[in-house]
Each structure stands twice: as structure tokens, then as C-alpha cells.
Protein backbone atom coordinates (compact mmCIF):
# COMPACT_ATOMS: atom_id res chain seq x y z
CA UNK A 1 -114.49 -24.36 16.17
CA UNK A 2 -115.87 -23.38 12.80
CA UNK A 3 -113.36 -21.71 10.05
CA UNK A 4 -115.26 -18.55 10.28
CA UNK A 5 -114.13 -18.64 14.22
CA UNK A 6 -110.71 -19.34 13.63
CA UNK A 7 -111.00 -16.41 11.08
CA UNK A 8 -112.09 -14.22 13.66
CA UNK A 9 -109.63 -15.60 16.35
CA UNK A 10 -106.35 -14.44 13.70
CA UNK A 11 -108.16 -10.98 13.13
CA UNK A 12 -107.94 -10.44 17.04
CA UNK A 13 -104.59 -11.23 17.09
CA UNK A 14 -103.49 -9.24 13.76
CA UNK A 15 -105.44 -6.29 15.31
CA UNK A 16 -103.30 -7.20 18.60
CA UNK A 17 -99.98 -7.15 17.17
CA UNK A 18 -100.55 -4.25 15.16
CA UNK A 19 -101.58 -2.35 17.78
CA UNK A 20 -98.54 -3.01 20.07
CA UNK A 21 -96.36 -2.10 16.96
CA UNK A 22 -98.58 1.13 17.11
CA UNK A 23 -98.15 1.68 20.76
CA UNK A 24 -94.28 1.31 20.59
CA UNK A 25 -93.55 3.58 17.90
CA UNK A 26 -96.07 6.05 19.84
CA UNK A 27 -94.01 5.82 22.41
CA UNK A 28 -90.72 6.62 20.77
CA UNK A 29 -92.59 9.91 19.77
CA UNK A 30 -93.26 10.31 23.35
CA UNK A 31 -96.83 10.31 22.44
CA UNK A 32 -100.08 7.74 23.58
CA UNK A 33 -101.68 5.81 21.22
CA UNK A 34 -104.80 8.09 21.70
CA UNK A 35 -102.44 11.39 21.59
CA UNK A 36 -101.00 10.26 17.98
CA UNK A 37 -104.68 9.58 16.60
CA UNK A 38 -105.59 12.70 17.73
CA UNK A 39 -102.96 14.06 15.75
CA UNK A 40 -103.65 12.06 12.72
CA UNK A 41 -107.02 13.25 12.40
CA UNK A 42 -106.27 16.82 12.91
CA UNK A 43 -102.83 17.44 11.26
CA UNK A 44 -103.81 18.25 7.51
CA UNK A 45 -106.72 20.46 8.89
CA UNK A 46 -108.56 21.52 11.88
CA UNK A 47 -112.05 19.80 12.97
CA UNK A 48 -114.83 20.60 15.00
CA UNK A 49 -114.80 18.59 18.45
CA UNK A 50 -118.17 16.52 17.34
CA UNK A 51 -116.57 15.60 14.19
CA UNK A 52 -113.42 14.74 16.25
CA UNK A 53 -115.39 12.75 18.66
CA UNK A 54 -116.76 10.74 15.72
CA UNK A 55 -113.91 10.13 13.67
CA UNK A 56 -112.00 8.88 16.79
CA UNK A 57 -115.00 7.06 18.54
CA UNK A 58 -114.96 8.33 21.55
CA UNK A 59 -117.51 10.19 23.82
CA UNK A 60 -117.04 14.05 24.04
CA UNK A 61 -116.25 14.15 27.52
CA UNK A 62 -113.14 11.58 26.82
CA UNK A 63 -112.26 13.72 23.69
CA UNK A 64 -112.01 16.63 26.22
CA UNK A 65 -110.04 15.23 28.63
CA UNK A 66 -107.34 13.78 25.41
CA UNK A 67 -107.39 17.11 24.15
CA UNK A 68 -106.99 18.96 27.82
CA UNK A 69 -103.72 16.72 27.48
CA UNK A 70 -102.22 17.32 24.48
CA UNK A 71 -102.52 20.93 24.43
CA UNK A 72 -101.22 21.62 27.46
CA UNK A 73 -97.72 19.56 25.75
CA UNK A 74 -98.22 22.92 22.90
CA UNK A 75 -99.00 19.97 20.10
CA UNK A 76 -102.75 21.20 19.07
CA UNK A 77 -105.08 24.26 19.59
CA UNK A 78 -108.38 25.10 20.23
CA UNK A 79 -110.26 27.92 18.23
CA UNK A 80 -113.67 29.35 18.07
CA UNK A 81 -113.68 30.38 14.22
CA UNK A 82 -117.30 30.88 14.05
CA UNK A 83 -119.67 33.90 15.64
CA UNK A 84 -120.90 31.14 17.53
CA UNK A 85 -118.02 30.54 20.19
CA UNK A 86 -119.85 27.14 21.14
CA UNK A 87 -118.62 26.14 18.15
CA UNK A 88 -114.55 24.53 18.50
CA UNK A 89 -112.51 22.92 15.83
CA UNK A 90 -109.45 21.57 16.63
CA UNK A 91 -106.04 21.89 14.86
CA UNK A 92 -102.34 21.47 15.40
CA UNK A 93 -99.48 23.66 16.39
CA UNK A 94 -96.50 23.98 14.44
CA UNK A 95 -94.89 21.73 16.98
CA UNK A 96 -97.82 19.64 16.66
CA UNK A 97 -97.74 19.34 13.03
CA UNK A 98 -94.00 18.89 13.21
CA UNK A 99 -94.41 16.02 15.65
CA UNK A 100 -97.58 14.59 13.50
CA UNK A 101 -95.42 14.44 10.37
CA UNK A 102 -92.64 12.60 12.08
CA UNK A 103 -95.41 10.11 13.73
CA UNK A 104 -96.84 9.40 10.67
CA UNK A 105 -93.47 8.72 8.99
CA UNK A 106 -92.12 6.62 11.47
CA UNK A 107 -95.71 4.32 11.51
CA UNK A 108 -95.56 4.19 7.53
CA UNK A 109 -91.72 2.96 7.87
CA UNK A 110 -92.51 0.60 10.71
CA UNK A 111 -95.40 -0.95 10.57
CA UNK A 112 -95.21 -3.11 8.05
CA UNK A 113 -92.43 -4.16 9.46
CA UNK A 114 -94.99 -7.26 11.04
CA UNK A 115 -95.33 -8.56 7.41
CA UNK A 116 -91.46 -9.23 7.42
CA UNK A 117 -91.41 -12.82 7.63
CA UNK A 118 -94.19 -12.71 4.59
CA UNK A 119 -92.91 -14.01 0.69
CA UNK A 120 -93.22 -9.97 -1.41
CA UNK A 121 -96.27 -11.98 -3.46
CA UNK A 122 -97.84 -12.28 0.52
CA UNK A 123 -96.53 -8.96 0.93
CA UNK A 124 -98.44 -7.29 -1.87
CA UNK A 125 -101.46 -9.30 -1.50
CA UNK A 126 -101.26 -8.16 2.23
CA UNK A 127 -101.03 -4.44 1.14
CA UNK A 128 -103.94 -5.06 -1.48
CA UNK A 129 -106.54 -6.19 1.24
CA UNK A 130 -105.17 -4.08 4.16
CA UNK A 131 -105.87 -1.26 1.95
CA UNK A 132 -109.29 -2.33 0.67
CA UNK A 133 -110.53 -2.74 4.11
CA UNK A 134 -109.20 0.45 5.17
CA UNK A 135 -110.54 1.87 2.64
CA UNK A 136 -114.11 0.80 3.13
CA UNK A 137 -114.12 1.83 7.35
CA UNK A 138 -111.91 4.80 8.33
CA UNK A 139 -113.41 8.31 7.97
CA UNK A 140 -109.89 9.45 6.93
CA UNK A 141 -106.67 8.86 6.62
CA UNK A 142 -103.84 7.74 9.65
């Protein structure tokens, strides 16, 4: 196994652990993992379901089913703001944003929490990269 693969191999498992972190706190929220990206994406401001479908990755028929979902919990909206009413955006409810802001609090309190064990120098050097990389791939923020 080269260094490069072992790289790789860790970058798995990082993704791994941080996305079981994810999924738990979800879950405290009473929410999926795909429910609380969903309202990530859409809590600051409505989107259109194409842009939705992009930011998130998924294929519009998936989208429609997550969204079928979580509106029928009261947590986001449809709305045809244009003449054309082919046109839909997305955006919260005030329960929605409500449970969006707690979310988000919660995974900025806890999720670091896997960099415990880490010296603050690894720490910071941790939050330095982490954020360069996000940075440089996400469409927004979450």
C-alpha cells in the first residue's frame, strides 16, 4: 500500500466518523441526515428545486420525494413566486427555520467534538484545513 492509499483509506474513515456524529445529532433533532441538509441549504433563503437538487446532489425525483417528507412534518414550503408556476423554490417554515437554527447549533457545538483527543495546536491546524477544503467544494454553507 502506497502513502497516497493509506491517505485515502483515513479520509474514508474521517468522512465515516463524521458522518455518524452527523447522523446522531440529526437524530436528536428528530430529523434524517438528508432532512437536516435540506434544511441547511434552504434556511437563510428559499431555492428553486434544480438549484436544490444541485447543491444537495441528488436527482430531482429523490429531491421530491425528501421534500414530500419534510413538508408534510410543517418544516419547509413550496411556492410558485414566478408567473411561471413550473417554476418552485423551496423555503422553510417558521417551525422549520426554528428547528434549522437549533440543528445547526447543536452540529457547530458537537461536531468537533471528534477532534477531542487532538493537542489545541492539532486542533487549530485541524480547523485551518477543514475549513480550506470546505471552502474550496460546498456550494454553501451547512
Amino acid at each position: 500500500m502506497t502513502e497516497s492509499q493509506g491517505f485515502g483509506d483515513m479520509l474514508v474513515w474521517l468522512s465515516l466518523v463524521i458522518q455518524r456524529r452527523y447522523a446522531q445529532i440529526c437524530t436528536d433533532h428528530d430529523l434524517t441526515s438528508a432532512q437536516a441538509s435540506l434544511l441547511c441549504v434552504v434556511k437563510d433563503r428559499p431555492l428553486r428545486m434544480a438549484e436544490l437538487a444541485a447543491n444537495l446532489g441528488m436527482a430531482k425525483n429523490a429531491l421530491s420525494q425528501l421534500v414530500d417528507r419534510t413538508e408534510r412534518r410543517g418544516l419547509v414550503q413550496r411556492e410558485s413566486p414566478e408567473p411561471d408556476r413550473r417554476v418552485i423554490t423551496l423555503g422553510v417554515t417558521p417551525a422549520g427555520k426554528k428547528v434549522a437554527e437549533a440543528l445547526y447549533a447543536d452540529v457547530a457545538d458537537r461536531l468537533p467534538d471528534i477532534a477531542a483527543d487532538l493537542s489545541p495546536d492539532d486542533q487549530q491546524h485541524l480547523r485551518r484545513i477543514a475549513t480550506l477544503i470546505a471552502t474550496a467544494n460546498l456550494p454553501g454553507p451547512c
